[in-house]
Structures are given as C-alpha cells and as structure tokens.
Protein backbone atom coordinates (compact mmCIF):
# COMPACT_ATOMS: atom_id res chain seq x y z
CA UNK A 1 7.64 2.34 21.59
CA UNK A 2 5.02 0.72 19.78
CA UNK A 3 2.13 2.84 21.87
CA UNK A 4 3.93 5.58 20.93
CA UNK A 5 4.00 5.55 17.27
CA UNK A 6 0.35 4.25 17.30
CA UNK A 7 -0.27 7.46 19.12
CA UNK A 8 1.70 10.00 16.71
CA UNK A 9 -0.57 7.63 13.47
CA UNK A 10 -3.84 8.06 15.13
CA UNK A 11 -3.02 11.97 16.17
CA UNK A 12 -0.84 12.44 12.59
CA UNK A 13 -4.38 11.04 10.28
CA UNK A 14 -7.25 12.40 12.20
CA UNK A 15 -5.82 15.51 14.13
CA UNK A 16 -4.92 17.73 11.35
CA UNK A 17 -7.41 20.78 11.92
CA UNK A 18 -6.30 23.01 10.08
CA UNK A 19 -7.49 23.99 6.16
CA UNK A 20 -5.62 22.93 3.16
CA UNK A 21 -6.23 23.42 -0.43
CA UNK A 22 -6.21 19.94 -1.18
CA UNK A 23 -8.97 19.66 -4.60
CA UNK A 24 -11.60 17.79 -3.37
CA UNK A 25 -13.90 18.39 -5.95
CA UNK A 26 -11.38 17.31 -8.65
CA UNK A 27 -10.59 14.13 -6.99
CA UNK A 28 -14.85 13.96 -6.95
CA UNK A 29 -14.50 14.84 -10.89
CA UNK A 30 -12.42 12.50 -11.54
CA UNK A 31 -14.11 9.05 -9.81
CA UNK A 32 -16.99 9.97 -10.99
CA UNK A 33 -16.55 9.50 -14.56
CA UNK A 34 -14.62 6.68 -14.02
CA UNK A 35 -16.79 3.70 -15.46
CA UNK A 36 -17.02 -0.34 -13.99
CA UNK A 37 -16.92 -2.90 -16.70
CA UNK A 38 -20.08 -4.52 -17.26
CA UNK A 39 -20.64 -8.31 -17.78
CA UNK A 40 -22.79 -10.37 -19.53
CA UNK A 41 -24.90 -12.98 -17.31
CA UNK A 42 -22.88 -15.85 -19.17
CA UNK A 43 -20.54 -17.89 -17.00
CA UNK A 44 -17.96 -20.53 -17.18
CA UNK A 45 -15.57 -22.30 -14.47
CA UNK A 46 -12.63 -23.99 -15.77
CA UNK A 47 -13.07 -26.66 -13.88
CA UNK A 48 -16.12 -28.32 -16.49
CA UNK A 49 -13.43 -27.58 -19.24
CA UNK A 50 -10.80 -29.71 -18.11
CA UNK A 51 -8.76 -27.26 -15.17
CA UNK A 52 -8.01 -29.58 -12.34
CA UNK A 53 -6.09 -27.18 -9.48
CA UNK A 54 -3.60 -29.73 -8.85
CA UNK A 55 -0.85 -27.66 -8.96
CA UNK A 56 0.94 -29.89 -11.51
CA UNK A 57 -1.61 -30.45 -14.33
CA UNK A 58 -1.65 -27.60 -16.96
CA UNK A 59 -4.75 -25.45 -16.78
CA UNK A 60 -4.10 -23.13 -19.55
CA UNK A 61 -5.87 -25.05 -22.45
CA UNK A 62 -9.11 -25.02 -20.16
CA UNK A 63 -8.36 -21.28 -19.71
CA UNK A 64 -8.41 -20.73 -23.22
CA UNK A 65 -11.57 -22.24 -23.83
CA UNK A 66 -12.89 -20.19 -21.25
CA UNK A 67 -11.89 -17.29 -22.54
CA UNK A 68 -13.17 -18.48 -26.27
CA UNK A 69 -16.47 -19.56 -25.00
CA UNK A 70 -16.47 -15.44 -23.64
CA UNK A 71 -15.73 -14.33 -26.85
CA UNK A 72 -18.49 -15.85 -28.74
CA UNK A 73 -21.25 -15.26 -26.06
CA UNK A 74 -19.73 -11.48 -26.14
CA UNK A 75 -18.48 -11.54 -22.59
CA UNK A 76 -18.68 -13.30 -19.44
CA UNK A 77 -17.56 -14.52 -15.57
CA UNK A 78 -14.97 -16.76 -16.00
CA UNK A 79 -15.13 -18.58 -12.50
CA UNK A 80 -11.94 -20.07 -10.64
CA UNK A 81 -12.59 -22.68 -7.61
CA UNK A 82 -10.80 -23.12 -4.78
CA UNK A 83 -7.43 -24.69 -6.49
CA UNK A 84 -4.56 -24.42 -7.65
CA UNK A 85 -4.10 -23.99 -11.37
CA UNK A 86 -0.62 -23.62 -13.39
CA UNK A 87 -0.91 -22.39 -16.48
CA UNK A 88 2.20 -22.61 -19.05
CA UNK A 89 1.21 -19.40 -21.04
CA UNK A 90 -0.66 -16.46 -20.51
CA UNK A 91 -4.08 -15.29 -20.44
CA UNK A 92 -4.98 -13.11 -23.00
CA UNK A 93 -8.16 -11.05 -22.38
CA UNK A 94 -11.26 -10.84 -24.52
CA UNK A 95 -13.68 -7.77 -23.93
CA UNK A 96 -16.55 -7.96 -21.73
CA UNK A 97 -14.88 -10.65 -19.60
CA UNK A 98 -14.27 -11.36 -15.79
CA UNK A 99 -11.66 -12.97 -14.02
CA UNK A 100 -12.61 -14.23 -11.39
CA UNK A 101 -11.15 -16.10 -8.65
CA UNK A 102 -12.66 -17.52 -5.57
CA UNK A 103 -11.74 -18.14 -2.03
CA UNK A 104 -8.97 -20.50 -1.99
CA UNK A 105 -8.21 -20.15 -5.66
CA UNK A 106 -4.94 -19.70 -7.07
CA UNK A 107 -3.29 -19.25 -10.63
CA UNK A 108 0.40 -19.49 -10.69
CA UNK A 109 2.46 -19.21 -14.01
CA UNK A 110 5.02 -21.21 -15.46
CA UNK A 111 8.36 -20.05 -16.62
CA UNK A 112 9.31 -21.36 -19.61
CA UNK A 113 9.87 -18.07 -21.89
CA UNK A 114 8.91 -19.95 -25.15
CA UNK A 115 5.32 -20.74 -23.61
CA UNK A 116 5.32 -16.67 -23.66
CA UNK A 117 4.64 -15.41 -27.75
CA UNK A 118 5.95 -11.70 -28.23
CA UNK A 119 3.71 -9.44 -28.17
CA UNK A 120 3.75 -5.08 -28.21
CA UNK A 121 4.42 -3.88 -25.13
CA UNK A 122 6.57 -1.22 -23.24
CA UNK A 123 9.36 -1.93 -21.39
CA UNK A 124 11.23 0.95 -19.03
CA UNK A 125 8.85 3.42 -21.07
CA UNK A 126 10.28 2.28 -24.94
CA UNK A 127 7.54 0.23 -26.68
CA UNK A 128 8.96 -3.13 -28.37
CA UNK A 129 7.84 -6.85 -28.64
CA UNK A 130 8.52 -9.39 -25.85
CA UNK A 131 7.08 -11.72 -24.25
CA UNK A 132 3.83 -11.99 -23.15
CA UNK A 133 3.21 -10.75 -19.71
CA UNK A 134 1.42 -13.18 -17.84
CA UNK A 135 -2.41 -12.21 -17.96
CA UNK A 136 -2.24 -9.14 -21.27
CA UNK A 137 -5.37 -6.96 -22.36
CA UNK A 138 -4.87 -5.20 -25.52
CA UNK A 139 -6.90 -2.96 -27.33
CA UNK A 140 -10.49 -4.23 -25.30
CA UNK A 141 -12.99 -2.71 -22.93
CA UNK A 142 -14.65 -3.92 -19.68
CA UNK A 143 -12.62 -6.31 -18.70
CA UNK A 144 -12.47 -7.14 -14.34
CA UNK A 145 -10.04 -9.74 -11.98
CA UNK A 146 -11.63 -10.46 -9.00
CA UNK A 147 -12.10 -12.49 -5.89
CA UNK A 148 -10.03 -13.40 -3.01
CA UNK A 149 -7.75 -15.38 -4.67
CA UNK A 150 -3.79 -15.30 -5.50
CA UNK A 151 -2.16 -14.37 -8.92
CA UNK A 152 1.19 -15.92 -8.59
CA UNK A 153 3.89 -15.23 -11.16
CA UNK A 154 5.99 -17.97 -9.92
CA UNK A 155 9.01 -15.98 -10.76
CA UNK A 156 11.46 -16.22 -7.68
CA UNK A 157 13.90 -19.01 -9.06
CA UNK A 158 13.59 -18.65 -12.84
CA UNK A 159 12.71 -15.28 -14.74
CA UNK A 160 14.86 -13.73 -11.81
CA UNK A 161 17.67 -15.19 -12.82
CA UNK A 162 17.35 -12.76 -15.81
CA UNK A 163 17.95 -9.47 -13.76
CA UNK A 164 22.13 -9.97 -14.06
CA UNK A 165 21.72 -10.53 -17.44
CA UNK A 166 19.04 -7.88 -18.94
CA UNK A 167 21.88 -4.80 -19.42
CA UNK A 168 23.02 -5.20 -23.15
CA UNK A 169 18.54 -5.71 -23.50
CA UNK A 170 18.19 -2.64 -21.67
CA UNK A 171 20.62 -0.52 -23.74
CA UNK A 172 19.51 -1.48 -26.62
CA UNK A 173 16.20 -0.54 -26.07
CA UNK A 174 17.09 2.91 -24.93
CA UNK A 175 19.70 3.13 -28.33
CA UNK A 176 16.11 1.77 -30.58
CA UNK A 177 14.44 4.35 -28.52
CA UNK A 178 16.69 7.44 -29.12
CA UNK A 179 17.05 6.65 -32.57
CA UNK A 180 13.42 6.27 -33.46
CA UNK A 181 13.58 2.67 -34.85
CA UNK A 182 10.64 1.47 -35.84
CA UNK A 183 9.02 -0.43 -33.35
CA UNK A 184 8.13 -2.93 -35.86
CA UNK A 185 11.93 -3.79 -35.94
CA UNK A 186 12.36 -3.92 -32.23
CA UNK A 187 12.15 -7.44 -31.61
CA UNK A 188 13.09 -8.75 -28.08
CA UNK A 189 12.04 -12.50 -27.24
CA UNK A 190 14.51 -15.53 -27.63
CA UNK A 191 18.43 -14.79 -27.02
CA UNK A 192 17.01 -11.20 -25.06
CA UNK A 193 16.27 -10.91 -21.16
CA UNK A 194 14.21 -8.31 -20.73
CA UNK A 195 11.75 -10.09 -18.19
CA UNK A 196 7.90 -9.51 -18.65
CA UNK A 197 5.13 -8.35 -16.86
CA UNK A 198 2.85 -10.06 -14.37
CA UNK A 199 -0.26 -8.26 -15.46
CA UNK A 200 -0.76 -5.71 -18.02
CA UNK A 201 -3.80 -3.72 -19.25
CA UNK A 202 -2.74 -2.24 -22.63
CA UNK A 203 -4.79 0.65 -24.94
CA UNK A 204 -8.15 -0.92 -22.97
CA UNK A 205 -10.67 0.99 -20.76
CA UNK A 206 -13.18 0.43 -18.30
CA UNK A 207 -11.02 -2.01 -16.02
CA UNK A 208 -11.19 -3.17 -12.42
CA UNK A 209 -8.82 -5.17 -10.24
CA UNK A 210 -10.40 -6.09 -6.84
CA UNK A 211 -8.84 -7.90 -3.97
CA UNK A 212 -6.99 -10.21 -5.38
CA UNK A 213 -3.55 -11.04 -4.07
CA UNK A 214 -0.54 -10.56 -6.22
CA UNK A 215 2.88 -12.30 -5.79
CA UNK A 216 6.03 -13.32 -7.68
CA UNK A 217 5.77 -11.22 -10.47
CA UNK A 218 9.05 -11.43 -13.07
CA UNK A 219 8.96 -7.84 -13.40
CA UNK A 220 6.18 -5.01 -12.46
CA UNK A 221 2.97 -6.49 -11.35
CA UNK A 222 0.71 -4.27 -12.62
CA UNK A 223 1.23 -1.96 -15.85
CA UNK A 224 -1.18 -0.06 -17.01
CA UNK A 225 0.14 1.19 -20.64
CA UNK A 226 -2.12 3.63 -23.05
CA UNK A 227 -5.20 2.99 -20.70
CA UNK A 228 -7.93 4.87 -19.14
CA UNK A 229 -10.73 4.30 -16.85
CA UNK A 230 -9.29 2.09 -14.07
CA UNK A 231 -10.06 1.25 -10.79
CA UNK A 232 -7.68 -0.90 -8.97
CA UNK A 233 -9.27 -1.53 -5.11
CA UNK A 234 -8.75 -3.77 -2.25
CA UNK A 235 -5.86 -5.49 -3.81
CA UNK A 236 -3.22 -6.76 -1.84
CA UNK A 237 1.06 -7.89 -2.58
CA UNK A 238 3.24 -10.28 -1.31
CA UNK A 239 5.54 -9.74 -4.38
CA UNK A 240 9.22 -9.48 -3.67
CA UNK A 241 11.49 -9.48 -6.33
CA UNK A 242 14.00 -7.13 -8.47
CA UNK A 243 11.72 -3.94 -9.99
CA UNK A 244 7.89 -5.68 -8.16
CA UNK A 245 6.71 -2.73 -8.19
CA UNK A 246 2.93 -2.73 -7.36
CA UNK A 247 1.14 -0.46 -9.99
CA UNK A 248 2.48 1.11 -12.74
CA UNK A 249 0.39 3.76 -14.78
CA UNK A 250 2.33 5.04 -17.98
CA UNK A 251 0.71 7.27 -20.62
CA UNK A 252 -2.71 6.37 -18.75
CA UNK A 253 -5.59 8.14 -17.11
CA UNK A 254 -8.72 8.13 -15.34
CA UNK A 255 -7.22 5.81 -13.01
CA UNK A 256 -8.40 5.55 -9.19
CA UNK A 257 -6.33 3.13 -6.91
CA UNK A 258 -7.84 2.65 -3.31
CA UNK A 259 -7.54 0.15 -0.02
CA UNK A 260 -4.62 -1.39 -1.64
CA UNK A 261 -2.44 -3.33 0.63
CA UNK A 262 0.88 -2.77 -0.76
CA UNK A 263 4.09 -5.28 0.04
CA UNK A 264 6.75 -4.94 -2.87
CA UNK A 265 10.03 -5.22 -3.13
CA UNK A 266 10.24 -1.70 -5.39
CA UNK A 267 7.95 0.84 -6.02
CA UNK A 268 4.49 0.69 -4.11
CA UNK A 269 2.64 3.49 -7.49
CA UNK A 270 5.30 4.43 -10.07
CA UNK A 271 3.46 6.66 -12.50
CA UNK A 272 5.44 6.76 -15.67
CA UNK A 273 4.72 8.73 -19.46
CA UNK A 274 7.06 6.99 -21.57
CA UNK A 275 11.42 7.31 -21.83
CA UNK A 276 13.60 9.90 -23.42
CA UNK A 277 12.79 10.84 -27.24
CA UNK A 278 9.93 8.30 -27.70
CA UNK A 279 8.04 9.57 -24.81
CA UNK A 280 8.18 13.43 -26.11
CA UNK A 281 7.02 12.57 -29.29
CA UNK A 282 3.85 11.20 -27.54
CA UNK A 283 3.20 14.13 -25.06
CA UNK A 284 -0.80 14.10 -26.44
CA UNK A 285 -0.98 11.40 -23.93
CA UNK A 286 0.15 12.27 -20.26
CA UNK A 287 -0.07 10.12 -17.22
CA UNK A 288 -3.24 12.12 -15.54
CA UNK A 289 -6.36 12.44 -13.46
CA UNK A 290 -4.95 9.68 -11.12
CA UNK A 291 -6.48 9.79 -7.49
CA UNK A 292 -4.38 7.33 -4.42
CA UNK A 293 -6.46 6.80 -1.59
CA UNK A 294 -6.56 5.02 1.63
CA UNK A 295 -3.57 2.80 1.12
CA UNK A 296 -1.32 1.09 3.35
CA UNK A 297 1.83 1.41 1.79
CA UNK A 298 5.56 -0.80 2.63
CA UNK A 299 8.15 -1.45 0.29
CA UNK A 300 10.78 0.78 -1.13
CA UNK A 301 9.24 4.18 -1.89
CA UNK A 302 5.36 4.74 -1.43
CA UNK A 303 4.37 7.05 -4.03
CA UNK A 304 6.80 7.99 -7.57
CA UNK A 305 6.48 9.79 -10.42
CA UNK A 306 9.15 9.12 -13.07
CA UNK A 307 11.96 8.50 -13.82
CA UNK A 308 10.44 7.51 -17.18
CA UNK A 309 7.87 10.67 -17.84
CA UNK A 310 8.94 12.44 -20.68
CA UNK A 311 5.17 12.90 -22.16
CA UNK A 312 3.89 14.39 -18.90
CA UNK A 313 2.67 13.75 -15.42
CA UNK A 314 -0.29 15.55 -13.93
CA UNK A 315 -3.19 16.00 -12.18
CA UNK A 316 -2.76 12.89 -9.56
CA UNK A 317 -3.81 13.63 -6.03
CA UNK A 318 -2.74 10.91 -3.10
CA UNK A 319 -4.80 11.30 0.07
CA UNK A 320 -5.55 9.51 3.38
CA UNK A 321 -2.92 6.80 3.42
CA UNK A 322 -0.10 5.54 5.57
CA UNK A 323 2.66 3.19 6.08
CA UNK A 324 2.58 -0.14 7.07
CA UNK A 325 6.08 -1.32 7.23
CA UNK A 326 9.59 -0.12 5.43
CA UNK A 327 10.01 2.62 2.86
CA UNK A 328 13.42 4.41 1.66
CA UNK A 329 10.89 7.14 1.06
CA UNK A 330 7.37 8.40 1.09
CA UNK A 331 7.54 10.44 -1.66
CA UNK A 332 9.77 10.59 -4.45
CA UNK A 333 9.41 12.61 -7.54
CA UNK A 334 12.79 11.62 -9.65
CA UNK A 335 13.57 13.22 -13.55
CA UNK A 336 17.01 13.65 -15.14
CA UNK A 337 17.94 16.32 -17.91
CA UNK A 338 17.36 13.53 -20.54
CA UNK A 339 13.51 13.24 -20.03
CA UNK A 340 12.34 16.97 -21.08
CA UNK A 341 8.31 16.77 -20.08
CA UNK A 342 6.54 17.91 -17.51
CA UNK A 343 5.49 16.89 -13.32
CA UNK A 344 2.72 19.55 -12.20
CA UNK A 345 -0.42 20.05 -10.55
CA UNK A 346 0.33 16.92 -7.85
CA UNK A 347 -1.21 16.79 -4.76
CA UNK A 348 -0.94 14.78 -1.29
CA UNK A 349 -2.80 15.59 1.80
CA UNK A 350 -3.44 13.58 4.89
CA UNK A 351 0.17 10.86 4.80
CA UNK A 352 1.89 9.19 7.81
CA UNK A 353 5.26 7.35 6.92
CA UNK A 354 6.97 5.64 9.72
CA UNK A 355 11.13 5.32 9.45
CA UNK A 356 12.20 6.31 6.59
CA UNK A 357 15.63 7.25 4.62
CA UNK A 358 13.80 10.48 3.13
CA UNK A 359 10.40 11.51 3.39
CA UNK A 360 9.92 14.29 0.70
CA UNK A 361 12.50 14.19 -2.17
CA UNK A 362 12.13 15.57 -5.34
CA UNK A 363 14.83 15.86 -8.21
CA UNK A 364 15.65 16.76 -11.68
CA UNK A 365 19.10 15.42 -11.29
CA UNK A 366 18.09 11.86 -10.77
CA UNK A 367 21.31 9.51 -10.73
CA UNK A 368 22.82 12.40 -11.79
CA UNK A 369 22.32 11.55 -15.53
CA UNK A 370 21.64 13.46 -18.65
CA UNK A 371 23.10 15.71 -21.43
CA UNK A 372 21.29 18.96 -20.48
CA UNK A 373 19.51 18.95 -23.17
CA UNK A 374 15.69 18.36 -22.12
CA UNK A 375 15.29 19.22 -18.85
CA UNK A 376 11.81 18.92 -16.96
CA UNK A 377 9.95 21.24 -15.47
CA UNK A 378 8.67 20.47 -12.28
CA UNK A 379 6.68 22.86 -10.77
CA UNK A 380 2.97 23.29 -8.78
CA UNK A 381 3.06 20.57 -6.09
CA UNK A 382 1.57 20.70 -2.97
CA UNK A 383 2.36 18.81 0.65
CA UNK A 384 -0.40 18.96 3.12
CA UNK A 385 -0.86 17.37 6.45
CA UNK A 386 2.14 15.10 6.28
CA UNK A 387 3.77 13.15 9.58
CA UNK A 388 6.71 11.10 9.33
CA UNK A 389 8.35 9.33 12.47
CA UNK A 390 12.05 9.51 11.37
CA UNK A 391 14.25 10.42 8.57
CA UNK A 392 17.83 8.39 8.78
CA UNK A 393 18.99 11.10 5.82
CA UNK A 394 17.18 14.30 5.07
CA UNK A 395 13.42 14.82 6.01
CA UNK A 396 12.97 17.51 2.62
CA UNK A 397 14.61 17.09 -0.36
CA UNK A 398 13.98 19.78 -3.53
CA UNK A 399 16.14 20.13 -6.55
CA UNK A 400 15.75 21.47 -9.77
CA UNK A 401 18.07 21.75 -12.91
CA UNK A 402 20.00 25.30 -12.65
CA UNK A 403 18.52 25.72 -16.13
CA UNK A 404 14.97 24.87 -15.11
CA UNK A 405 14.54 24.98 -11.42
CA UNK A 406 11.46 23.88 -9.52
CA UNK A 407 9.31 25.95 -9.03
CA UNK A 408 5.40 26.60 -6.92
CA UNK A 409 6.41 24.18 -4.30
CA UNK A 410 3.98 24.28 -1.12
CA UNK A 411 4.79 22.82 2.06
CA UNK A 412 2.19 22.84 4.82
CA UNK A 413 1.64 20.95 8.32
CA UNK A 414 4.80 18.75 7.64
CA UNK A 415 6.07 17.11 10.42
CA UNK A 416 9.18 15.19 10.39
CA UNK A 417 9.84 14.05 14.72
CA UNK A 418 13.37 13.16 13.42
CA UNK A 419 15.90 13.45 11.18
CA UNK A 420 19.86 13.34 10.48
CA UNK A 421 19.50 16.61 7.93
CA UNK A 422 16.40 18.54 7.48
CA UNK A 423 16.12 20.32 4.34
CA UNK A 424 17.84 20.66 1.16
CA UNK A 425 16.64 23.11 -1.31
CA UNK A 426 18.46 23.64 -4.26
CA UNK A 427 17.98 25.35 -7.81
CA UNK A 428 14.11 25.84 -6.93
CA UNK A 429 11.62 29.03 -6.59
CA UNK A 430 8.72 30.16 -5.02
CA UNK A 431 8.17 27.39 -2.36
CA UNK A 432 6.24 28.25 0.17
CA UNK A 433 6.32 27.10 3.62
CA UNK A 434 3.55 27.33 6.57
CA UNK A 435 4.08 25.08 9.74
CA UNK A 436 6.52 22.52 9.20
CA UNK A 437 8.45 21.24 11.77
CA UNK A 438 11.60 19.06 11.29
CA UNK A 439 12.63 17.21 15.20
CA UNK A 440 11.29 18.92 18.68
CA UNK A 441 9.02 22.05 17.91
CA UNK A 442 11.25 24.97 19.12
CA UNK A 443 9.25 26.71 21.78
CA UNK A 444 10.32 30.18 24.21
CA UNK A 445 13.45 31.01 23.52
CA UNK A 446 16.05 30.42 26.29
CA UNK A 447 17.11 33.75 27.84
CA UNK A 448 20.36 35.32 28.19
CA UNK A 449 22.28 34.56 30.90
C-alpha cells in the first residue's frame, strides 16, 4: 500500500502536463516586493546577561535586557545558546531586532496569566485587551525569529484547561463586537478565559520567521493581525492543542509562507479579515496577496479561509504542496450569512492530499448559522492539478447562500481515486468543469447484451 500511494504522490506532483491558468506572474509580483528585515551588526546572547538554560531559572529579566540593549543600539541579533530558557512573561519586540535561536536552544513559557499584562489584540476576529501573547510585535518594523531552535508555549496542562471555560468570554466578545463598544472598554484579562496567543506580529512589517520549531501554543501559534510584508519559511509544528492552528493571517498582506512543516492540532493556514460588524467596518484592509508554497501539510484542514472574513479575502494563491499525515480536509473555504464580505480571486494548483473526510468544500452556510442578513459572496476560485487518495464523505463540496450563490468556480485535473459521495453543488453558478475524475476513470462503455 505504501508503494502505491508513493506512486499516485510522485505521478499526482510532477505528472500534471497539461496547462492551467494558475498566475504565475502574480505570485512573482507579489514575493518580489516582499522585503527581509534588516539588522544592525550589534549583538547580544542572554547568556552574559544573566539567562542560564536550566529549565528552572527564569530567563525573562535577561531577555528584557536584551531586548533594551536592542533598543538603544537601534536594533540587533539577540543570540540564544543551546539551552533551555523559561521565561515567566513575554517577549515584547523592539524594531530592528532578531530572535534568534541556535541549535539546541529552547524558550518555553510559563503559565501564570498574571505574568501576561493586557495588551490590544484580536481574538476570533473582535479586537479587545488580553493577555499578552507569548512573544507580541506591535506597531514595529524588521523584526526576524530564527534558528533551529524550539518556541515552546508550555501550554498542554495549564492555559488548556481554559478551553471548557472560555464560552461566556467568547460571547461577550461577539455581543462588544456587534454592538460597536469601544474597544477601549473591552477589557478581558483577570476573571476572563479567553487564552492568548503563542506568537503574534501586530500592525508591523517587514517580518521573517525561519525554521524554528513551534509547540504548545495556548491558542493559535502564529497570528499575524494588521500586518504586511511577511515571510514565514522553513518553520516546522509539533503543536497539538484546542484551536493550534499553525498560521493565522487576518486583515494582513504581502505575506509569503513556504517549506513549512505543518503538525497542528487545527488549522494548518487559516486566513481570517476580522468577525461580523467590526470586520465590515474595516473592509479598507482585506486579507490579500498571500502566496502558500511547497508545504507539507497534516493536521485538521490544510488550507482555510474564514470563518472570520467579513473585511475580505483575496488574491492568495497555494501551489506545489502536499500532505504529510491526517487532514478532515484539504481545502476548506467556510462563511455564514452573518459575515457579509467577500472570498475571490483564490487560486491552488499543483496539491496531493492523502485520506481525507472532504477534499474540496466550500460554504456560505457554515454551521449553518446566521440571520440572512450579510451574506458573502464567494465567487472566482480556481482548482488546478489536484489528487487526493480518498474521500470518507464527499470528494467536492460547493454551496452558496440561495440569496448569493457562488459563483466562477473552476475545476480542472481533479482527481479524487475514492470517495463515499462525489459532488455536491448547491445554490452556485457558472462552475466550470474540465477533467475531473471522482473513483475509477470510466472508460468504453460496456455494450448491450
């Protein structure tokens, strides 16, 4: 079996002949304005200021006088040795600084929430104060992780416990949201459970993440909120708990995400634009120009767009990528009548998912929640050159809102060798189909006997 689907990858990611319309010179566009952080030559390791990568002894006072000594030479490499480091508190980022880890380094977080200060952030696409995610950029520029280390946020038998608890936090969010409270007055922290970020990059630009490891996050691992000019490369997860998923752009752009080993226990790229009322109201900033390339992708679902999108998704193009282990599904695009906004002008060309429980599925009617009122329109997607080994439920999944359906939907070179349904379309136009096959290609009809 295994020589078999190792033959079906290999034929499924360089066999595809044919032509597609897949935007090459977009994707080109886009990477090429991207722009690295620069650093200054200055550099510090923590271990001269005190850090001692015991594992028990608290590093974070040595990390802050890393990151002040970066401040005042305008920048720097802030250099981690093979360790261990706990830190009770986060890292906040100064501009023109580097993170960087070495071989056999490792920072893991502690978990006591009042070692966190609040601080603005979004959570589940409504801005608010809460704690501190774990490492937090706001509002600078050329800031970099790197290094071969581990970014641990120690999260498995404390801030987890949260995740039973975070409902009433959650509603009222959503309530503050819908009713446009200030966001001065939307105070989470102390007596609240909404759990925090591992790592988030927040109105900043010219960032890079590079092959770090990331596990044990409290909540997403990577959020990248009101940010542009990202590259996030060669990064792998080992980060298994409630809502880890890997990277999550919202209201962001400019963003390219490459060689990523993914291993989450939720989403593997969530791209998000903000939740419900709040996220209209800031439709001048979409989620766009985002380019997914040669990933490895295994956790729940590969590659998602929404729920929370309600100022826009567009212009993101995944290519070149495949599975390397579980996913409920490849691709999920997922909006209720709530959201209003907009998903179009998304591309993938060139995916291989393995077993799966549905490997295209797109919907408007997402839990089947909403008042009717703003409905999304999803429209101008293309599938190209896309191989799955099995579907346990449906291999194609498209439906819009009867009031908005989907529309410009183009499915090309799909092959699904199994599933238990094939396609549902539903309240959708104009999609267009050229050689997809769903189970054993039909060949010369049988003749009559």
């Amino acid at each position: 079996m295994k020589y078999k689907i190792l033959l079906f990858l290999l034929v499924a990611l360089n066999c595809f002949a044919q032509n597609n319309n897949f935007p090459s010179g977009k994707v080109d566009e886009i990477i090429k304005r991207i722009q690295l952080p620069t650093t200054p030559s200055f550099k510090i390791e923590v271990t001269k200021l005190g850090a001692k990568g015991d594992s028990i002894s608290n590093a974070k006072p040595a990390f802050d006088k890393a990151m002040a000594l970066c401040k005042k030479n305008n920048g720097g490499t802030i250099i981690v040795s093979k360790g261990i480091y706990t830190l009770n508190g986060p890292i906040h980022f100064v501009s023109n600084v580097n993170l960087h880890l070495e071989d056999g380094a490792k920072i893991r977080f502690g978990s006591n929430p009042k070692d966190y200060p609040l601080v603005l952030t979004s959570w589940e696409g409504t801005m608010l104060y809460n704690y501190s995610p774990m490492i937090y950029a706001n509002n600078v520029e050329n800031i970099s992780i790197t290094g071969n280390g581990i970014i641990d946020g120690e999260a498995k038998n404390t801030w987890i416990k949260w995740k039973p608890l975070e409902k009433k936090d959650q509603l009222l969010s959503r309530e503050m949201n819908h009713k446009n409270t200030p966001i001065k007055e939307r105070i989470f922290g102390e007596g609240h459970y909404l759990r925090p970020q591992l790592i988030q990059f927040f109105n900043s630009k010219n960032i890079l993440v590079e092959n770090v490891q990331i596990e044990d996050s409290p909540f997403w691992c990577v959020h990248l909120l009101k940010s542009k000019s990202i590259t996030i490369r060669g990064v792998k997860y080992n980060a298994h708990n409630n809502n880890n998923d890997g990277i999550d752009p919202e209201y962001s752009s400019d963003i390219l995400i490459e060689n990523v080993l993914f291993d989450n226990a939720d989403d593997n790229v969530a791209i998000k634009a903000g939740r419900d009322d709040e996220g209209r109201s800031n439709s001048n900033t979409p989620s766009e120009n985002i380019v997914i390339k040669n990933c490895e992708f295994k956790g729940l679902h590969a590659i998602v767009i929404g729920s929370e999108m309600s100022a826009g998704v567009r212009n993101v193009y995944v290519e070149n990528s495949k599975f390397r282990g579980y996913l409920k599904r490849g691709v999920f695009i997922k909006t209720n009548s709530d959201r209003g906004g907009y998903v179009k002008d998304i591309y993938f060309n060139n995916l291989a998912f393995g077993k799966v429980e549905d490997c295209i599925y797109i919907t408007a009617n997402y839990h089947g929640e909403g008042s009717g009122l703003y409905p999304s329109k999803v429209s101008d997607i293309s599938f190209s050159n896309i191989s799955c080994v099995e579907a346990t439920n449906t291999g194609i999944v498209i439906e819009g809102f009867p009031d908005k359906k989907v529309a410009n939907i183009k499915l090309d070179n799909i092959n699904i060798q199994s599933a238990k349904n094939g396609t549902t379309v539903t309240n959708s136009e104009n999609v267009t189909v050229n050689e997809v096959v769903i189970g054993v290609k039909a060949t010369t009809p049988t003749a009559a006997k």
